[in-house]
PDB file of N, CA and C in Angstrom:
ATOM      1  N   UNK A   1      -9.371 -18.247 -12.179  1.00  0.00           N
ATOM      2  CA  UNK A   1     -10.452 -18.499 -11.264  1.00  0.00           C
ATOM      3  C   UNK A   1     -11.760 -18.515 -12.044  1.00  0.00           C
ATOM      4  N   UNK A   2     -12.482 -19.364 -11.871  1.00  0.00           N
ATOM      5  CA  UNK A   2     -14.250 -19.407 -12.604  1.00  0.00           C
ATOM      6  C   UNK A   2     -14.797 -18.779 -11.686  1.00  0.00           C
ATOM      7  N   UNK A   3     -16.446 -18.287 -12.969  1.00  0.00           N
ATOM      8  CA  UNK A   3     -17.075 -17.697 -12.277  1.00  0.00           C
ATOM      9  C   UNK A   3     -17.772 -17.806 -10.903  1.00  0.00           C
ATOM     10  N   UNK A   4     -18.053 -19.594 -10.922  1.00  0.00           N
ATOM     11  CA  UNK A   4     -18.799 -20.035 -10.043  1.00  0.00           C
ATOM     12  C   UNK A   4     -18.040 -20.398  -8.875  1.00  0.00           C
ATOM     13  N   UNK A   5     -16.861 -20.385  -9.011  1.00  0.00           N
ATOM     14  CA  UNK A   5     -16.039 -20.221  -7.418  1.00  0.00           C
ATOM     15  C   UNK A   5     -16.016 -19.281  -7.037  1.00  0.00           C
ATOM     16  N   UNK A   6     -16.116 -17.116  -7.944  1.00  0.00           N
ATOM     17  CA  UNK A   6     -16.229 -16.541  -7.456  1.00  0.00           C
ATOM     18  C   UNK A   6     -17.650 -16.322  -6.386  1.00  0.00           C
ATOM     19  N   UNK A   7     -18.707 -16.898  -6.754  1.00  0.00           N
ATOM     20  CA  UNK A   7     -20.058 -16.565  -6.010  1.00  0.00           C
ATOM     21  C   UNK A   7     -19.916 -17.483  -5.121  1.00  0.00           C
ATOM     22  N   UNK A   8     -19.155 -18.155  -4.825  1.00  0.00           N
ATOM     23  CA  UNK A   8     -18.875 -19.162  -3.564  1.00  0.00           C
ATOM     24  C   UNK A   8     -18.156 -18.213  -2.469  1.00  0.00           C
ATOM     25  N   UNK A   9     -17.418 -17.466  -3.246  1.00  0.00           N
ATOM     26  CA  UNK A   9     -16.238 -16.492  -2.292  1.00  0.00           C
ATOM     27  C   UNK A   9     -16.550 -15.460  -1.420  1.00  0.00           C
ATOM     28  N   UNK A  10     -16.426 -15.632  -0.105  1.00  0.00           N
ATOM     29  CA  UNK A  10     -16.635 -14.085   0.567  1.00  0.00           C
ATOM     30  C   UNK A  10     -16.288 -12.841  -0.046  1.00  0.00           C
ATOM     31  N   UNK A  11     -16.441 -11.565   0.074  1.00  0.00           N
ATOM     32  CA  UNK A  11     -15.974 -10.478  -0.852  1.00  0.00           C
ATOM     33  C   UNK A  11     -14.524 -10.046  -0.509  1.00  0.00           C
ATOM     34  N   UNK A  12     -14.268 -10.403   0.568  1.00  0.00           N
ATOM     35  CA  UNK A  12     -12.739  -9.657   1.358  1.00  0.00           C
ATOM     36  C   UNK A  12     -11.977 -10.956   0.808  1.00  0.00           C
ATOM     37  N   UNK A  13     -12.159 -12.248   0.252  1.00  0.00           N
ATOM     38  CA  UNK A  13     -10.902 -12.963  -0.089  1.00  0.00           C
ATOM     39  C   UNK A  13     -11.178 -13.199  -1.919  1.00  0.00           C
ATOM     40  N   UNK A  14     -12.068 -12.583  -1.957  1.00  0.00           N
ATOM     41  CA  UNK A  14     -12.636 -12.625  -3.126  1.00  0.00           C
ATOM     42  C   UNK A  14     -11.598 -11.437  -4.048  1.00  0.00           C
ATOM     43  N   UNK A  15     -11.728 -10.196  -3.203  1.00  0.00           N
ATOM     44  CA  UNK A  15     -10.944  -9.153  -3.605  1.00  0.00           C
ATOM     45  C   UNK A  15      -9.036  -9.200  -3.295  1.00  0.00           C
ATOM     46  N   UNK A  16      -9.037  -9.644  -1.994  1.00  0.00           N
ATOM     47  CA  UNK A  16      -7.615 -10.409  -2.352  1.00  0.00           C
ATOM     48  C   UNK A  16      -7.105 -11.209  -3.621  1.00  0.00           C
ATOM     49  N   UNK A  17      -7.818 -11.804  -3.435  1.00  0.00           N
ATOM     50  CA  UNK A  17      -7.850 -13.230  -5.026  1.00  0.00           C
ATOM     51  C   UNK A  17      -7.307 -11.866  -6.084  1.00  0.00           C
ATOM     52  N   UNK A  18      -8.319 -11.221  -6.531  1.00  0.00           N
ATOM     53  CA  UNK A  18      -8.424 -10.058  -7.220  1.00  0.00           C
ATOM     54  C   UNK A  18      -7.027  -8.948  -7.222  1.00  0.00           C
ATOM     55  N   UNK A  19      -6.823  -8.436  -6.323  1.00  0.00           N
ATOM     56  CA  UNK A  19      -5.501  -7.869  -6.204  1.00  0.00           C
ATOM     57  C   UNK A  19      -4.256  -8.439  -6.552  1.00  0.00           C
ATOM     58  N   UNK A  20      -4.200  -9.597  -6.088  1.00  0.00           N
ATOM     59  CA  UNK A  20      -2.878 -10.904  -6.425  1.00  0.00           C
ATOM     60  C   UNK A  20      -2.779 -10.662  -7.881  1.00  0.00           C
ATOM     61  N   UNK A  21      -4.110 -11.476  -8.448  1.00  0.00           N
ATOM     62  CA  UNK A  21      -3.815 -11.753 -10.064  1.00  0.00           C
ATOM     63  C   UNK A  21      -3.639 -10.271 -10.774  1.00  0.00           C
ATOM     64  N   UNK A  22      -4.280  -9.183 -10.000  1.00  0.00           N
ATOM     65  CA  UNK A  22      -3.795  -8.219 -10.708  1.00  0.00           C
ATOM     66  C   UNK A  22      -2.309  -7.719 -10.997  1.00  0.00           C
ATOM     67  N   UNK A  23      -1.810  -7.911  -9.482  1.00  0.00           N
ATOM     68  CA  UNK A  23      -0.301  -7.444  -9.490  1.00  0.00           C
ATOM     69  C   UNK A  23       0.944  -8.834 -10.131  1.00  0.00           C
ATOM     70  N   UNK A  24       0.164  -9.872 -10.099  1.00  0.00           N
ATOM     71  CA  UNK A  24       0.486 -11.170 -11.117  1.00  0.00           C
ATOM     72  C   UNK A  24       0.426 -10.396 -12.523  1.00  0.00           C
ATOM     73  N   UNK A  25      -0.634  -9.637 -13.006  1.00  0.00           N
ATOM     74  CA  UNK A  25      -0.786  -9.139 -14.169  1.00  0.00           C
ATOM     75  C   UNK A  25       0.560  -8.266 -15.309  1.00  0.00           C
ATOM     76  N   UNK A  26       0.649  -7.748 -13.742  1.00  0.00           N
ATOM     77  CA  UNK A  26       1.888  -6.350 -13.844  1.00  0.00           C
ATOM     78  C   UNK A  26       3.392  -6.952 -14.221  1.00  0.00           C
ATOM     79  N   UNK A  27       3.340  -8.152 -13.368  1.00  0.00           N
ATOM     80  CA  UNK A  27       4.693  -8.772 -13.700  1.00  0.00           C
ATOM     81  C   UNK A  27       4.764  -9.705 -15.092  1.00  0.00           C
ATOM     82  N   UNK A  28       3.754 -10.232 -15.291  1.00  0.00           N
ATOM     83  CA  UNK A  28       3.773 -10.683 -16.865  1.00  0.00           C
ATOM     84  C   UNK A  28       3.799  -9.273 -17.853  1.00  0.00           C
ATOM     85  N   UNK A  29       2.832  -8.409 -17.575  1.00  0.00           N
ATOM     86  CA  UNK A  29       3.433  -7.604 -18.777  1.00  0.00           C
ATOM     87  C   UNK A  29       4.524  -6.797 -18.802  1.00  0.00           C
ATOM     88  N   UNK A  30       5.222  -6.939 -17.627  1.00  0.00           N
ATOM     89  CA  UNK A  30       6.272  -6.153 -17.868  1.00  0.00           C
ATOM     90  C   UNK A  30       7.697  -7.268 -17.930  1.00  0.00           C
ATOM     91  N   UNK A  31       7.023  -8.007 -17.841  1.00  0.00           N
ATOM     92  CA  UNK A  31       8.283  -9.498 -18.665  1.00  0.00           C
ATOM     93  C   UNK A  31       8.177  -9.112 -19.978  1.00  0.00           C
ATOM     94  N   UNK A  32       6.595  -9.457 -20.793  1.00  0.00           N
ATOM     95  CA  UNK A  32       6.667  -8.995 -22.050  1.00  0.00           C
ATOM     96  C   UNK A  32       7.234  -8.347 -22.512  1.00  0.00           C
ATOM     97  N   UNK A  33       7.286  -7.352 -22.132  1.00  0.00           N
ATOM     98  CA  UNK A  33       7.570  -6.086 -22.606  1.00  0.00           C
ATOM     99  C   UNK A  33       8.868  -6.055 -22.836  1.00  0.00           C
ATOM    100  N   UNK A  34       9.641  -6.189 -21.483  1.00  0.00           N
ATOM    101  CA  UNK A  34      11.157  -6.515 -21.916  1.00  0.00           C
ATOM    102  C   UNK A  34      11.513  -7.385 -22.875  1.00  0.00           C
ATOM    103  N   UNK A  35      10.730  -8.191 -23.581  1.00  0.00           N
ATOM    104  CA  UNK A  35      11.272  -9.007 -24.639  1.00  0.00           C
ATOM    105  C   UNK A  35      11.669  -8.631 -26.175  1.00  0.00           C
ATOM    106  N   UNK A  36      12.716  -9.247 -26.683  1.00  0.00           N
ATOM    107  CA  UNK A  36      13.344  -8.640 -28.063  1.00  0.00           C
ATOM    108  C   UNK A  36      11.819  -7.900 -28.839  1.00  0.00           C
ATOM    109  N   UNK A  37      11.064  -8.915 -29.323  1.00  0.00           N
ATOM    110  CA  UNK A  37       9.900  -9.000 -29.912  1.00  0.00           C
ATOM    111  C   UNK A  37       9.057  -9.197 -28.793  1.00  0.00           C
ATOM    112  N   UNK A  38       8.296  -8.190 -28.531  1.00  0.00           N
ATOM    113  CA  UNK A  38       6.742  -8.627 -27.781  1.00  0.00           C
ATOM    114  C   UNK A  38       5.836  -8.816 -28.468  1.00  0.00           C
ATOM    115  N   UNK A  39       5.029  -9.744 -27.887  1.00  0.00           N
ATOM    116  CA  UNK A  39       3.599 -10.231 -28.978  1.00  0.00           C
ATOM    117  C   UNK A  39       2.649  -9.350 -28.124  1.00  0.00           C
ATOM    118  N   UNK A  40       2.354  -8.568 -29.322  1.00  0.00           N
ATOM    119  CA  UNK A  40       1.671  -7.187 -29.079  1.00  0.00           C
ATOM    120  C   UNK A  40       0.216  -7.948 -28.707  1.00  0.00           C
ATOM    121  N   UNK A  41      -0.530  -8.773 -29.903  1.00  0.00           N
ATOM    122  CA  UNK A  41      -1.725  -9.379 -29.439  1.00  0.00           C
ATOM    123  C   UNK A  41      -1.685  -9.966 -27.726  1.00  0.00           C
ATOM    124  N   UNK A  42      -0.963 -10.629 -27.081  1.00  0.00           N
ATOM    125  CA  UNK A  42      -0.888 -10.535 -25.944  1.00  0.00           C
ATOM    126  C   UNK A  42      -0.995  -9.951 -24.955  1.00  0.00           C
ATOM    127  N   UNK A  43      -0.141  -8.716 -25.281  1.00  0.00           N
ATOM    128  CA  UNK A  43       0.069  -7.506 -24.518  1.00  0.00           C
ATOM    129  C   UNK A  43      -1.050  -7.104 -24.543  1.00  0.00           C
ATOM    130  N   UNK A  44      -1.384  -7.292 -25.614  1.00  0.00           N
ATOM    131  CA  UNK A  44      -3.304  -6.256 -25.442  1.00  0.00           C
ATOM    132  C   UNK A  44      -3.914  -7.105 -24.401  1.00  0.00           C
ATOM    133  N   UNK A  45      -4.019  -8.278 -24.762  1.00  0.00           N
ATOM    134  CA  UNK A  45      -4.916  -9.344 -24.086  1.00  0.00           C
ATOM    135  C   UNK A  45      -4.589  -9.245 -22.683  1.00  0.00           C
ATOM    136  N   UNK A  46      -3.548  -8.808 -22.072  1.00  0.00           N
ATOM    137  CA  UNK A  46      -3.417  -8.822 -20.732  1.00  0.00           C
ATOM    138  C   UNK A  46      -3.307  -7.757 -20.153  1.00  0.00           C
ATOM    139  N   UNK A  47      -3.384  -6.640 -20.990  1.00  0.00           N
ATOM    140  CA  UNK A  47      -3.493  -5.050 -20.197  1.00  0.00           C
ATOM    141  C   UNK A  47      -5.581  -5.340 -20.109  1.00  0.00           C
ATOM    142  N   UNK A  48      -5.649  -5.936 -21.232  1.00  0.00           N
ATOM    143  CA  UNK A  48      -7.358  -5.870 -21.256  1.00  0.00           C
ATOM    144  C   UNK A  48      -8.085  -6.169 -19.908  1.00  0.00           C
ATOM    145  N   UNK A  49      -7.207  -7.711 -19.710  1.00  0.00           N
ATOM    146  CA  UNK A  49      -7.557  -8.417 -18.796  1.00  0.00           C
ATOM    147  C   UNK A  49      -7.585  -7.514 -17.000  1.00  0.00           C
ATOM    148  N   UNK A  50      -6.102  -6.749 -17.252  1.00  0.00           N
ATOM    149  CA  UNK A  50      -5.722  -5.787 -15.982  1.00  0.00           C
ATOM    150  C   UNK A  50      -6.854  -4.854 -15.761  1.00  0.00           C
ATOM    151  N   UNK A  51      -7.345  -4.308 -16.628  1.00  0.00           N
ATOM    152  CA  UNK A  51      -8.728  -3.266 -16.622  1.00  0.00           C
ATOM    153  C   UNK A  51      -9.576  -3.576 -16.247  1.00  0.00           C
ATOM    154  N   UNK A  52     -10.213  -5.026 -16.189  1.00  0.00           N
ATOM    155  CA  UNK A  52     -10.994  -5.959 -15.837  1.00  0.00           C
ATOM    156  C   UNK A  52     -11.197  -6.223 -14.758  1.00  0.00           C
ATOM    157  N   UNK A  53      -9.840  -6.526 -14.359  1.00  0.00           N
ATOM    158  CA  UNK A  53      -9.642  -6.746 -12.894  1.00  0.00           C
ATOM    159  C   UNK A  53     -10.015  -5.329 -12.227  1.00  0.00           C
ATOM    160  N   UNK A  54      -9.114  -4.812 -12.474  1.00  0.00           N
ATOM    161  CA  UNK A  54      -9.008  -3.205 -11.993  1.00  0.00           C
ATOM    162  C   UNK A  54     -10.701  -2.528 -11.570  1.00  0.00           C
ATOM    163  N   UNK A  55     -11.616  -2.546 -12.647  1.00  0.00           N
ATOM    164  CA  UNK A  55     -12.597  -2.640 -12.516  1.00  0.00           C
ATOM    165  C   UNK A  55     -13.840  -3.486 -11.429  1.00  0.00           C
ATOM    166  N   UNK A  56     -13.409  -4.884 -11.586  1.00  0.00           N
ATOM    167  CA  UNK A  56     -14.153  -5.304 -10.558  1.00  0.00           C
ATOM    168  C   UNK A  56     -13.754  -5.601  -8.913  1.00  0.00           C
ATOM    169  N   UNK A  57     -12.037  -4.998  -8.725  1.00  0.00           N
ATOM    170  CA  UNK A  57     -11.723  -4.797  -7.279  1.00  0.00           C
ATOM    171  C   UNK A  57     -12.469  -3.720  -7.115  1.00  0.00           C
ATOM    172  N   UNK A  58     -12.398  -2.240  -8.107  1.00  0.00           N
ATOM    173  CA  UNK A  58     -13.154  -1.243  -7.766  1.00  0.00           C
ATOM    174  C   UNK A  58     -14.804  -1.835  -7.457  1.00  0.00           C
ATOM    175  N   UNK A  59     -15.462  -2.215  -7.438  1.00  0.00           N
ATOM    176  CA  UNK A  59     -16.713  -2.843  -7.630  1.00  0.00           C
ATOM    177  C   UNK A  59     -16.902  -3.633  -6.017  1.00  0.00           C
ATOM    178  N   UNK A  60     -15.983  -4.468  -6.078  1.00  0.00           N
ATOM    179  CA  UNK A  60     -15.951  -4.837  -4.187  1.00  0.00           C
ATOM    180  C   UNK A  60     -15.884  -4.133  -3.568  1.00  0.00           C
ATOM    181  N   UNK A  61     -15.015  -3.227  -4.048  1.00  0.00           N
ATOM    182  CA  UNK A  61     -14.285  -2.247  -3.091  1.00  0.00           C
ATOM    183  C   UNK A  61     -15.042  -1.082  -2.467  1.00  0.00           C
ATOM    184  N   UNK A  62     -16.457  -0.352  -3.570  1.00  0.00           N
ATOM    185  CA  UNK A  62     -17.237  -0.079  -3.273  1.00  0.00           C
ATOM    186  C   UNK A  62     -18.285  -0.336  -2.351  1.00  0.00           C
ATOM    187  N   UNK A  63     -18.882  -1.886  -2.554  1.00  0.00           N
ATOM    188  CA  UNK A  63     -19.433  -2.232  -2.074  1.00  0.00           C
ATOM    189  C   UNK A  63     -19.231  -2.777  -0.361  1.00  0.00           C
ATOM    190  N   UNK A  64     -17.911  -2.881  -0.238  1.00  0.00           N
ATOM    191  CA  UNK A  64     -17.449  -2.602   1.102  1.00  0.00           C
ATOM    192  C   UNK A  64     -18.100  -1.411   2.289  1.00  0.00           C
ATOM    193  N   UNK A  65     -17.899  -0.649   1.721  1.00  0.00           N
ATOM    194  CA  UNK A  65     -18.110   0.768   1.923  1.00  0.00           C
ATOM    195  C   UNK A  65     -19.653   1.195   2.125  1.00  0.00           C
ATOM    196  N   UNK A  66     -20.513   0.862   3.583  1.00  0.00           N
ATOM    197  CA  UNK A  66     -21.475   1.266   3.396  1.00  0.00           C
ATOM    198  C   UNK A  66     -22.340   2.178   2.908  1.00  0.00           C
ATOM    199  N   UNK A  67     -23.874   2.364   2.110  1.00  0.00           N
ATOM    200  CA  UNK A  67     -24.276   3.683   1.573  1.00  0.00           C
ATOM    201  C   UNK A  67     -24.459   4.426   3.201  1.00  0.00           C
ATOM    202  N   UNK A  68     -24.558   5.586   2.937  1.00  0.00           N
ATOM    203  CA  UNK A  68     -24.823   6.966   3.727  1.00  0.00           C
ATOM    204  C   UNK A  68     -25.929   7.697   3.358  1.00  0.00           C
ATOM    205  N   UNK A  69     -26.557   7.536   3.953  1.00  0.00           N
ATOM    206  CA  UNK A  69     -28.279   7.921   3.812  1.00  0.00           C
ATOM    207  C   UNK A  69     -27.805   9.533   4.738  1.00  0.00           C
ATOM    208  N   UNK A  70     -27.392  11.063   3.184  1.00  0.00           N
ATOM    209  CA  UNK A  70     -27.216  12.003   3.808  1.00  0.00           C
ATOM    210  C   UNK A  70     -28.648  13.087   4.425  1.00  0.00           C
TER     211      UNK A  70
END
């Protein structure tokens, strides 16, 4: 997904989008992984990528969540 389709995106399908490719994430690296030889540079590249994600659902996910003026 590009950046500029994300600022097109509402935040609730925005963060769907977000969840998918994450749990898309999970199943590629754990294909990898099962393989004779895993290409470790990969593996990095897509746990990196998972953190990323991980990070900016947390970030919607927040922002969901109105502040509370205690």
């Amino acid at each position: 997904m590009e950046k500029g389709e994300s600022a097109s995106q509402d935040p609730a399908s925005r963060l769907a989008a977000l969840r998918s490719e994450h749990r898309d994430l999970d199943v590629a690296i754990e294909a990898l992984k099962s393989m004779a030889a895993p290409d470790q540079l990969q593996l990095a590249r897509l746990k990196k990528r998972k953190l990323r994600l991980k990070d900016e659902i947390a970030l919607l996910s927040d922002l969901k969540i109105p502040d509370i003026i205690a």
